[in-house]
PDB file of N, CA and C in Angstrom:
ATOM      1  N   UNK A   1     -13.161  56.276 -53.403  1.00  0.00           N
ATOM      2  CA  UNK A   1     -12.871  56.673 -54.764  1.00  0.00           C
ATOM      3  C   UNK A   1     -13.667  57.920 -55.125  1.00  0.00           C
ATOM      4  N   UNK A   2     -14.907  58.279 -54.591  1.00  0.00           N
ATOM      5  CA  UNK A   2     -15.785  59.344 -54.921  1.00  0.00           C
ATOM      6  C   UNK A   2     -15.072  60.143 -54.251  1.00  0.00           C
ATOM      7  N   UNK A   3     -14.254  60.145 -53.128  1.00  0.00           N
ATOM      8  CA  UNK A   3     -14.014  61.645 -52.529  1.00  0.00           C
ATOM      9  C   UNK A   3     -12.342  61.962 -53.171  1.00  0.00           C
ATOM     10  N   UNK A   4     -11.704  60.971 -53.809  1.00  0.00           N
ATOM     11  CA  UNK A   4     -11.136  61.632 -54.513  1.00  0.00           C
ATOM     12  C   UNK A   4     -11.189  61.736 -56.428  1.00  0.00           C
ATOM     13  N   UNK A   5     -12.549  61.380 -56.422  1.00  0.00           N
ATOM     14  CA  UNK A   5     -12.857  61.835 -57.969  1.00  0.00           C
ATOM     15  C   UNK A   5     -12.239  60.987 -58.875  1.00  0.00           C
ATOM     16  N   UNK A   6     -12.165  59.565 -58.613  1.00  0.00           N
ATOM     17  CA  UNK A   6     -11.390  58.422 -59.580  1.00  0.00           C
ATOM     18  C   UNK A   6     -12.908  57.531 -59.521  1.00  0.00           C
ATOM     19  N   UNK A   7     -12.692  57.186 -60.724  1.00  0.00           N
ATOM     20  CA  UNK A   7     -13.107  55.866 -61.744  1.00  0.00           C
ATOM     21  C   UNK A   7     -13.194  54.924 -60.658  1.00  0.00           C
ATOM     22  N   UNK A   8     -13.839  53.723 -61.096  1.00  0.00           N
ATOM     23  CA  UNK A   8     -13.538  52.405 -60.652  1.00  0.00           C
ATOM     24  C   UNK A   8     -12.033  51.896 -61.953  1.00  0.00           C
ATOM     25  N   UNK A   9     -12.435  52.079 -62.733  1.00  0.00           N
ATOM     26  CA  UNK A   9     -11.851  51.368 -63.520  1.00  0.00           C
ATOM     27  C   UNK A   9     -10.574  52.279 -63.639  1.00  0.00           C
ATOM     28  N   UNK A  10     -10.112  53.221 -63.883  1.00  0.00           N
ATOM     29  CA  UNK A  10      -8.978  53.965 -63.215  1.00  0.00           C
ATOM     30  C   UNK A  10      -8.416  53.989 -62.098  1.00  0.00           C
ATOM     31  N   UNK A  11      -8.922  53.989 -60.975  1.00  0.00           N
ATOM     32  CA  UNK A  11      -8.342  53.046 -59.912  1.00  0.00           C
ATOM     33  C   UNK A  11      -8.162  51.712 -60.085  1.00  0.00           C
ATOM     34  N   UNK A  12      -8.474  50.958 -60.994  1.00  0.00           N
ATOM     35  CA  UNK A  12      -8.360  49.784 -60.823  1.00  0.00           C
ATOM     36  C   UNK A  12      -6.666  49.946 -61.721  1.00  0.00           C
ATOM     37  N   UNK A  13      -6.819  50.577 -62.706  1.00  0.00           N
ATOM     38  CA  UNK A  13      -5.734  50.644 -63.713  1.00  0.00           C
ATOM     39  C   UNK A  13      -4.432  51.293 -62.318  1.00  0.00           C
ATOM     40  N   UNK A  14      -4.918  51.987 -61.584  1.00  0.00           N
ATOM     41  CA  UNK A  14      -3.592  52.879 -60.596  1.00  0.00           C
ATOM     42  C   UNK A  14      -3.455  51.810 -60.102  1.00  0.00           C
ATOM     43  N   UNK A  15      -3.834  50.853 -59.352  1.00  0.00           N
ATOM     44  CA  UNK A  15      -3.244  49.691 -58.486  1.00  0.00           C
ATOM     45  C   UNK A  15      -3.191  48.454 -59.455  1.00  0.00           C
ATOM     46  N   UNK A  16      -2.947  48.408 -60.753  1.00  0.00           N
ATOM     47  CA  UNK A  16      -2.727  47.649 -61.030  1.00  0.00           C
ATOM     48  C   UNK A  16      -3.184  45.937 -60.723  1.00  0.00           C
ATOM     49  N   UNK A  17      -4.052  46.392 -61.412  1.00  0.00           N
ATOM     50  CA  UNK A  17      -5.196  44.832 -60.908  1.00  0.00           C
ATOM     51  C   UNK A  17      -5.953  45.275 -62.277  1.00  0.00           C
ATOM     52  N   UNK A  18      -6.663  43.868 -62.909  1.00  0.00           N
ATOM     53  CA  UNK A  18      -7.517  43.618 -63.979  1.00  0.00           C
ATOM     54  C   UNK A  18      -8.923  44.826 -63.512  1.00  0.00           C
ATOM     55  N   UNK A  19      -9.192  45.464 -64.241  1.00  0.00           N
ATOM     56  CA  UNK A  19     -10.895  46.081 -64.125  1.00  0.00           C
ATOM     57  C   UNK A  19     -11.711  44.836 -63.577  1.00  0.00           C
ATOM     58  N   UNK A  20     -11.412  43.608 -64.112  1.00  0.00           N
ATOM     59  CA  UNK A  20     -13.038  43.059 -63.716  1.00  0.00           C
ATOM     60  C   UNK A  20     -12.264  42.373 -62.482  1.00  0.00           C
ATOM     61  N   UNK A  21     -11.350  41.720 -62.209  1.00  0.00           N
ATOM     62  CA  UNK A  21     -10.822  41.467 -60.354  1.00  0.00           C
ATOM     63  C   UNK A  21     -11.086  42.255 -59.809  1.00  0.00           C
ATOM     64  N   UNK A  22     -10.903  43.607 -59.835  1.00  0.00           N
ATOM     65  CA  UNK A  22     -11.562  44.781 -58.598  1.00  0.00           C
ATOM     66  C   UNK A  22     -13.214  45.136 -58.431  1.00  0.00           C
ATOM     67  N   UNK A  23     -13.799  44.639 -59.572  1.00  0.00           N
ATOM     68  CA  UNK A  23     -14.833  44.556 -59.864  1.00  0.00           C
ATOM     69  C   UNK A  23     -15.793  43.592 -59.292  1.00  0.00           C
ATOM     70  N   UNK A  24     -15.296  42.291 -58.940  1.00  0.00           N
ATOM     71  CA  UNK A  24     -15.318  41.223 -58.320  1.00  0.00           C
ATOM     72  C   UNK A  24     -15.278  41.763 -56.845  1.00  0.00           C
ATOM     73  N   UNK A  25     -14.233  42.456 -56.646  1.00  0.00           N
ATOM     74  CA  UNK A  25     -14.131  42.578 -55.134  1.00  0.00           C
ATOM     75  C   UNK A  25     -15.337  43.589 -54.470  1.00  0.00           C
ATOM     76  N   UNK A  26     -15.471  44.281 -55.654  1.00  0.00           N
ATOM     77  CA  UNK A  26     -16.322  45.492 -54.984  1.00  0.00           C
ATOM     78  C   UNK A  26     -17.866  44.923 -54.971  1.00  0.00           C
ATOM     79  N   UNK A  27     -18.500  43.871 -55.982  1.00  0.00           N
ATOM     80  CA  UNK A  27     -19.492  44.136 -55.948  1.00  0.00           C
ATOM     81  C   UNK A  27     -19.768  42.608 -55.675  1.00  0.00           C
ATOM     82  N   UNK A  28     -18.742  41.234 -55.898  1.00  0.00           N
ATOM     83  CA  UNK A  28     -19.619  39.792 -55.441  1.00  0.00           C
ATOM     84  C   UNK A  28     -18.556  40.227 -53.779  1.00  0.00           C
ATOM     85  N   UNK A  29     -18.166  40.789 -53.382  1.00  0.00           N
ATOM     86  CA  UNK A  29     -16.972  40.650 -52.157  1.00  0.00           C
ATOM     87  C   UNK A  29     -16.267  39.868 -51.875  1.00  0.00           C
ATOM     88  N   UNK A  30     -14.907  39.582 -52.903  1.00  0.00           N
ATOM     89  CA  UNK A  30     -14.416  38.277 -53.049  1.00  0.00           C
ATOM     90  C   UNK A  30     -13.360  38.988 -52.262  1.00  0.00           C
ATOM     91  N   UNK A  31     -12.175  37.384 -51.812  1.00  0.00           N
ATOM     92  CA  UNK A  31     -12.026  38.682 -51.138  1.00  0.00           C
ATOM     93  C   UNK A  31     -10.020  38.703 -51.676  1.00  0.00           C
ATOM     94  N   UNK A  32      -9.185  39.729 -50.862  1.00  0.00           N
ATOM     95  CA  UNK A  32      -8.194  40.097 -51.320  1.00  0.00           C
ATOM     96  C   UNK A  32      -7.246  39.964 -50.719  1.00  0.00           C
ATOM     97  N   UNK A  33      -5.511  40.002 -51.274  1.00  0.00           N
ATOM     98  CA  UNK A  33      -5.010  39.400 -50.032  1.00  0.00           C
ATOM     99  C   UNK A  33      -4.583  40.796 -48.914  1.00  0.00           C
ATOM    100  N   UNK A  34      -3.907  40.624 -48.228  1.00  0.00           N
ATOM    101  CA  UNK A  34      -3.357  41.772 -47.702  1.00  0.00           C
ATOM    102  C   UNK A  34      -2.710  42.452 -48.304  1.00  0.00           C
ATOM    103  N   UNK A  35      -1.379  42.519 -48.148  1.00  0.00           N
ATOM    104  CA  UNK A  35      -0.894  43.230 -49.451  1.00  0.00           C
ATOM    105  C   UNK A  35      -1.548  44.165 -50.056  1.00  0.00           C
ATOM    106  N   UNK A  36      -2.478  43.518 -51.336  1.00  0.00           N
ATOM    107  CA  UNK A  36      -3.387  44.380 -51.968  1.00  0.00           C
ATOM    108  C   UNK A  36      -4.372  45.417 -50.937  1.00  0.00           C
ATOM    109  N   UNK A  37      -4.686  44.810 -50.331  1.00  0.00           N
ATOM    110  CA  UNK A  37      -5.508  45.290 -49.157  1.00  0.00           C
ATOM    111  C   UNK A  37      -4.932  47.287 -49.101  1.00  0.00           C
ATOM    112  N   UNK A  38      -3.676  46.560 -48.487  1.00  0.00           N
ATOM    113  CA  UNK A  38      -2.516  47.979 -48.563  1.00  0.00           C
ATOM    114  C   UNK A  38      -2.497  48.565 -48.997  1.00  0.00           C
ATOM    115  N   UNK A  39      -1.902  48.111 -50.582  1.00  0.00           N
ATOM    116  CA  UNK A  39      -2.129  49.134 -51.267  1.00  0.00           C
ATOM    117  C   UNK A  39      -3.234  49.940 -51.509  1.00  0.00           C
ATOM    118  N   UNK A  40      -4.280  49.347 -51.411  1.00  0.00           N
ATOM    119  CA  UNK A  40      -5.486  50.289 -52.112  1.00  0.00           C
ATOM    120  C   UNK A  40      -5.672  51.108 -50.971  1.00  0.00           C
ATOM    121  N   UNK A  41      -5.455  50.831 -50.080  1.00  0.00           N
ATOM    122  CA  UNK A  41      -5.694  51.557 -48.820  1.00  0.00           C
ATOM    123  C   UNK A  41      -4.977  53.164 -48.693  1.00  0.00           C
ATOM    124  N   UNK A  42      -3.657  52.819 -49.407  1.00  0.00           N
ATOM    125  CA  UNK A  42      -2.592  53.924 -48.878  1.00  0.00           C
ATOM    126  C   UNK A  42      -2.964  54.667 -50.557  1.00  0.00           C
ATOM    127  N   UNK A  43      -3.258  54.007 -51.496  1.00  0.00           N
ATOM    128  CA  UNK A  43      -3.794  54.927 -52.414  1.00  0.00           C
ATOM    129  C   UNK A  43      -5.167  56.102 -51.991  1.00  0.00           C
ATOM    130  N   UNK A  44      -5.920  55.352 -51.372  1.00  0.00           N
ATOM    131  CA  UNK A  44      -6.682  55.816 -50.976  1.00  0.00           C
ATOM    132  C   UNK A  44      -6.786  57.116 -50.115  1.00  0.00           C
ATOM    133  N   UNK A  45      -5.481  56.922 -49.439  1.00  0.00           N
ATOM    134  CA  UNK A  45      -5.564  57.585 -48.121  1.00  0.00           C
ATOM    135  C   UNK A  45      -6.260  57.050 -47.027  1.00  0.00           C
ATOM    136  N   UNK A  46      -6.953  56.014 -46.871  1.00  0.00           N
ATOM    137  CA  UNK A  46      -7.300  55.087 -45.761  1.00  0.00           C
ATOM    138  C   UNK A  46      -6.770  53.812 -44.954  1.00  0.00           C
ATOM    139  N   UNK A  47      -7.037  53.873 -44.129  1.00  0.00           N
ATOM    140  CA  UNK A  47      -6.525  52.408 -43.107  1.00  0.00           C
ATOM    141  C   UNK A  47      -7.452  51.030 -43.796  1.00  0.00           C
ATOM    142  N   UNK A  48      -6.690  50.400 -43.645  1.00  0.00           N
ATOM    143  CA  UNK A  48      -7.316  48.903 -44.411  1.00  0.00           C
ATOM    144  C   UNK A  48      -8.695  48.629 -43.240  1.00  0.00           C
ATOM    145  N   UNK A  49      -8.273  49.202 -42.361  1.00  0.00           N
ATOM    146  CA  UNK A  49      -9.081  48.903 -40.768  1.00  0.00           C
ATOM    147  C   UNK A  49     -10.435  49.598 -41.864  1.00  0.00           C
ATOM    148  N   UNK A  50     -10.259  50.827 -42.331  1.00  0.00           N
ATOM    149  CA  UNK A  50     -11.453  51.317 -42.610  1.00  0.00           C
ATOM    150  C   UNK A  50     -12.160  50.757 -44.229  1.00  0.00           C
ATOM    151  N   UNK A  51     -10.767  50.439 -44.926  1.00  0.00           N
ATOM    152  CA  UNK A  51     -11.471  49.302 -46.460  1.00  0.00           C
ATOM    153  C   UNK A  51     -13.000  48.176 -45.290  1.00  0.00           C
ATOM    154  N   UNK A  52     -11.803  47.520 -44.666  1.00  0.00           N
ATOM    155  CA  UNK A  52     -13.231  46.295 -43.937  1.00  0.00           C
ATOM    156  C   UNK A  52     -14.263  46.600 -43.169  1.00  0.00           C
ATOM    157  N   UNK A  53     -14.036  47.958 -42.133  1.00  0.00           N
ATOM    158  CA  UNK A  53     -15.027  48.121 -41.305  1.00  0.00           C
ATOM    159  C   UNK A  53     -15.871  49.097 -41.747  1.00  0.00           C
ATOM    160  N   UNK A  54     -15.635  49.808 -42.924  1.00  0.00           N
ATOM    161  CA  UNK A  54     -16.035  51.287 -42.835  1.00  0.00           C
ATOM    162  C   UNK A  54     -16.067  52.070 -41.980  1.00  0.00           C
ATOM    163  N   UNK A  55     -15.286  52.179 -40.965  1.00  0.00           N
ATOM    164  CA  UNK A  55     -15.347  52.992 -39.524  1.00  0.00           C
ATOM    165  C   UNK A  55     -14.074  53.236 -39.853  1.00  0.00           C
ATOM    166  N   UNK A  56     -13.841  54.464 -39.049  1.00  0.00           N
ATOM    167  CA  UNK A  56     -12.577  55.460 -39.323  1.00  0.00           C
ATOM    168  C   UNK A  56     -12.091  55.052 -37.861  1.00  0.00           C
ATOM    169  N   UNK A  57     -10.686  54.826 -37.999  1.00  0.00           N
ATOM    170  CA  UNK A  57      -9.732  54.729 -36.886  1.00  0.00           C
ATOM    171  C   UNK A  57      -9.512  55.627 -35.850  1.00  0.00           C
ATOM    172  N   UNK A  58      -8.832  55.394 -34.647  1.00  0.00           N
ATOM    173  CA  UNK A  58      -8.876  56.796 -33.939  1.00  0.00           C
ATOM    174  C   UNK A  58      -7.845  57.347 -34.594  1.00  0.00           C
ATOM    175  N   UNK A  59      -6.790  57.111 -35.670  1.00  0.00           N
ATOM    176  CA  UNK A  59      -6.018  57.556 -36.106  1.00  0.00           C
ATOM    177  C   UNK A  59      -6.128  57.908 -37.648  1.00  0.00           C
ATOM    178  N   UNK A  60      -7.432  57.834 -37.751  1.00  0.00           N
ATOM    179  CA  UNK A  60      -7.746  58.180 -38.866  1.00  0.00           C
ATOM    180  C   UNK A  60      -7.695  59.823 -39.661  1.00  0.00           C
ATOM    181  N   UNK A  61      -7.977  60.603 -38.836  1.00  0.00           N
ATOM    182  CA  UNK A  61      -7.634  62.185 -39.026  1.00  0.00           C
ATOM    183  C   UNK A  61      -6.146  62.456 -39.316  1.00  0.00           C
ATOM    184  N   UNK A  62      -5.379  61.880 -38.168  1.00  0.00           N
ATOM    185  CA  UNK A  62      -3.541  61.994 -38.879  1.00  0.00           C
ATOM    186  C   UNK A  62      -3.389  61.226 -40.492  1.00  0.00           C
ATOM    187  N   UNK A  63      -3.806  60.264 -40.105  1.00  0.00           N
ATOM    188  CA  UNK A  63      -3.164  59.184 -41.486  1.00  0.00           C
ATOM    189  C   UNK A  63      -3.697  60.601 -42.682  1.00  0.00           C
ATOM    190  N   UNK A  64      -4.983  61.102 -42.711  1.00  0.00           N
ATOM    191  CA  UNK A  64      -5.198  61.793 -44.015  1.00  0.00           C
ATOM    192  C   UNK A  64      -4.839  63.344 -43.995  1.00  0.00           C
ATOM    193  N   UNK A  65      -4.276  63.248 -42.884  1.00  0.00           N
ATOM    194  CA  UNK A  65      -3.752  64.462 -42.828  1.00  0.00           C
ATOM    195  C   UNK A  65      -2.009  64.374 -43.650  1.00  0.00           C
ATOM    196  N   UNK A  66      -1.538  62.977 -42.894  1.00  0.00           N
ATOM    197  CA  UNK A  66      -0.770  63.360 -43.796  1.00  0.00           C
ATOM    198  C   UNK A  66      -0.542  62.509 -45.534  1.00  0.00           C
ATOM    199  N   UNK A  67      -1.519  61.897 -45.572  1.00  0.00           N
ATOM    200  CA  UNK A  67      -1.416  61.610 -47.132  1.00  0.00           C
ATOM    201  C   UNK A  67      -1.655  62.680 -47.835  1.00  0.00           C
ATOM    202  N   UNK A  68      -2.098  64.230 -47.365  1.00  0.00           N
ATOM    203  CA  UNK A  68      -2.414  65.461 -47.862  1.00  0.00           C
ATOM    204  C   UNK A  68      -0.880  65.455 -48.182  1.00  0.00           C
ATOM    205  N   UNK A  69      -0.470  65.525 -47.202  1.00  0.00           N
ATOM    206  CA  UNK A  69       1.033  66.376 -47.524  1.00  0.00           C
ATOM    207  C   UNK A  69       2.037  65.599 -48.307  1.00  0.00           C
ATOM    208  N   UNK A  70       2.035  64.311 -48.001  1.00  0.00           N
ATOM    209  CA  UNK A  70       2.585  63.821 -48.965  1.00  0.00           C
ATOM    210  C   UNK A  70       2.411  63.977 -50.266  1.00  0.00           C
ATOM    211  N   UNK A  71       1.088  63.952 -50.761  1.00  0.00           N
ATOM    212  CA  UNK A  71       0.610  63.865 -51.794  1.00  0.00           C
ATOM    213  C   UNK A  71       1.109  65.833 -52.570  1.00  0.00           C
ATOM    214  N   UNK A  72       0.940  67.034 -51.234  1.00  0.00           N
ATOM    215  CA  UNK A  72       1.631  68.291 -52.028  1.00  0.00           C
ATOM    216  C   UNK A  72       2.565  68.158 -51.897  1.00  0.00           C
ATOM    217  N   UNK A  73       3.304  67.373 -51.338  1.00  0.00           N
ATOM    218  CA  UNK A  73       4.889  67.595 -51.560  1.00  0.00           C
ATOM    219  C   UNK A  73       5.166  67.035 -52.959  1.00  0.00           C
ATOM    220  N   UNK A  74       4.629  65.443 -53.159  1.00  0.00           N
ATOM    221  CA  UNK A  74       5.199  65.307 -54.014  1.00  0.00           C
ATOM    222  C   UNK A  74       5.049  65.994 -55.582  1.00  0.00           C
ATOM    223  N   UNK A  75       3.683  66.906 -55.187  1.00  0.00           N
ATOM    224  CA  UNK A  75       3.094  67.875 -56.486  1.00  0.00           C
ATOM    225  C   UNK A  75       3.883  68.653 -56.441  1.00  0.00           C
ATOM    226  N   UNK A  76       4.710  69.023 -55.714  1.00  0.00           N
ATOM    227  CA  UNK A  76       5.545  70.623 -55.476  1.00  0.00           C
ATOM    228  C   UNK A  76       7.280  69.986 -56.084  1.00  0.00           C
ATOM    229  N   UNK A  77       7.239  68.137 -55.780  1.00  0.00           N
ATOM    230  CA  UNK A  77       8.845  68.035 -55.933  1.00  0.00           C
ATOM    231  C   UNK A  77       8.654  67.530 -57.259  1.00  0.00           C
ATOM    232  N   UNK A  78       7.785  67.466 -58.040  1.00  0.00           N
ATOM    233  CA  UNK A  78       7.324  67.158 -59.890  1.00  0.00           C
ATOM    234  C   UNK A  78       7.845  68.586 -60.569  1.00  0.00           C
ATOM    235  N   UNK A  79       6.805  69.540 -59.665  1.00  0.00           N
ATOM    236  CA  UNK A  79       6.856  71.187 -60.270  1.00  0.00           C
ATOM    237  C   UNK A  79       8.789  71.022 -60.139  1.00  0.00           C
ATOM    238  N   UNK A  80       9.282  71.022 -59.422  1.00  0.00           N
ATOM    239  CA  UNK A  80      10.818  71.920 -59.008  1.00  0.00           C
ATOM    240  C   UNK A  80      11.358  71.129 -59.817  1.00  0.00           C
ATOM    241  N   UNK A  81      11.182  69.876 -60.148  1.00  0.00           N
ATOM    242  CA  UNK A  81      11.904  68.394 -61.012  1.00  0.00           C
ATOM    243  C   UNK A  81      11.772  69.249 -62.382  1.00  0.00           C
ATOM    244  N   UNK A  82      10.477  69.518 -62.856  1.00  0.00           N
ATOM    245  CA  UNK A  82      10.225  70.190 -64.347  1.00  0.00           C
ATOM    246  C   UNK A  82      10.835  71.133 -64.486  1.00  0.00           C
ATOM    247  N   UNK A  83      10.909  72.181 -63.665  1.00  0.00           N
ATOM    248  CA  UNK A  83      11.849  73.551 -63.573  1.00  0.00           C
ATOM    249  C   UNK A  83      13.534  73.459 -63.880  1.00  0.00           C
ATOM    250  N   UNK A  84      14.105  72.070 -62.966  1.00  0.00           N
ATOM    251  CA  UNK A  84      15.559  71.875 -62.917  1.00  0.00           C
ATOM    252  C   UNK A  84      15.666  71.570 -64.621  1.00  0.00           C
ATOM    253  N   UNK A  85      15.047  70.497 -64.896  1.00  0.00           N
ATOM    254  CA  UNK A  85      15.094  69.959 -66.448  1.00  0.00           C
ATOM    255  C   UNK A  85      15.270  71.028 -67.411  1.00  0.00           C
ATOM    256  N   UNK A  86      13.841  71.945 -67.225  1.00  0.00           N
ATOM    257  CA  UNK A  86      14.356  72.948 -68.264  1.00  0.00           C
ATOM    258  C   UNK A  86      15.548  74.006 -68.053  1.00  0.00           C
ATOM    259  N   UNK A  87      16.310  74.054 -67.102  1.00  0.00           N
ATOM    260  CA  UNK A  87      17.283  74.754 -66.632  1.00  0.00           C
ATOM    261  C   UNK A  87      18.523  73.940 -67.191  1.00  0.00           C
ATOM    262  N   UNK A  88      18.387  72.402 -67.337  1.00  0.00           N
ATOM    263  CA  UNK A  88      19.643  71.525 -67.805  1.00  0.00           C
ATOM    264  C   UNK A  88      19.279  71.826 -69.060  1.00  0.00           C
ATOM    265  N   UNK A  89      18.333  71.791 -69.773  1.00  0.00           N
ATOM    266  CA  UNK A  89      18.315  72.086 -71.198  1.00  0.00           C
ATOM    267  C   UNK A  89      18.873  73.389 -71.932  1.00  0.00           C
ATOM    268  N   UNK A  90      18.521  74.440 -70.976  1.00  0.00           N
ATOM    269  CA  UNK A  90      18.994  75.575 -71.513  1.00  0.00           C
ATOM    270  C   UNK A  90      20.807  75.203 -71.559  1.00  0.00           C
ATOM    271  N   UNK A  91      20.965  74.995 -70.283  1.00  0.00           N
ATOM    272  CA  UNK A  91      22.594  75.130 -70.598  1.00  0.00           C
ATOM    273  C   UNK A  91      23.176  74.602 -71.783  1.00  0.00           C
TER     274      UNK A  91
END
């Protein structure tokens, strides 16, 4: 969460989970199911391998390589989405 500059409690609000359940997880280590696991993971940009172990995968450099790109694409297909809109409006 520090390396991408989110909250606890804003991440907690992005994955949709109570503030104090993630709160629970992070600090008594209760624990979570998979699923959730996932998600926070792929929010993250990390392998769940690395939520439990803290050790980075050997595939750990691709996976964030490409949650980069995913993540500009989908900044670039918001921008072109806002552009089309105001182009339907004008007409």
């Amino acid at each position: 969460m520090k390396a991408h500059k989110i909250s606890q409690r804003k991440f907690a609000e992005y994955i949709n989970v109570p503030y104090s359940t993630f709160n629970s997880w992070l600090y008594y280590k209760r624990s979570i199911e998979v699923g959730t696991a996932y998600n926070i993971a792929s929010a993250l940009g990390v392998t769940v391998e690395y939520l439990v172990t803290g050790r980075e995968g050997k595939n750990e450099e691709e996976h964030l390589k490409q949650t980069e790109i995913r993540k500009t694409a989908g900044a670039e297909m918001k921008k072109l989405l806002g552009k089309l809109q105001e182009e339907v409006v004008k007409l």
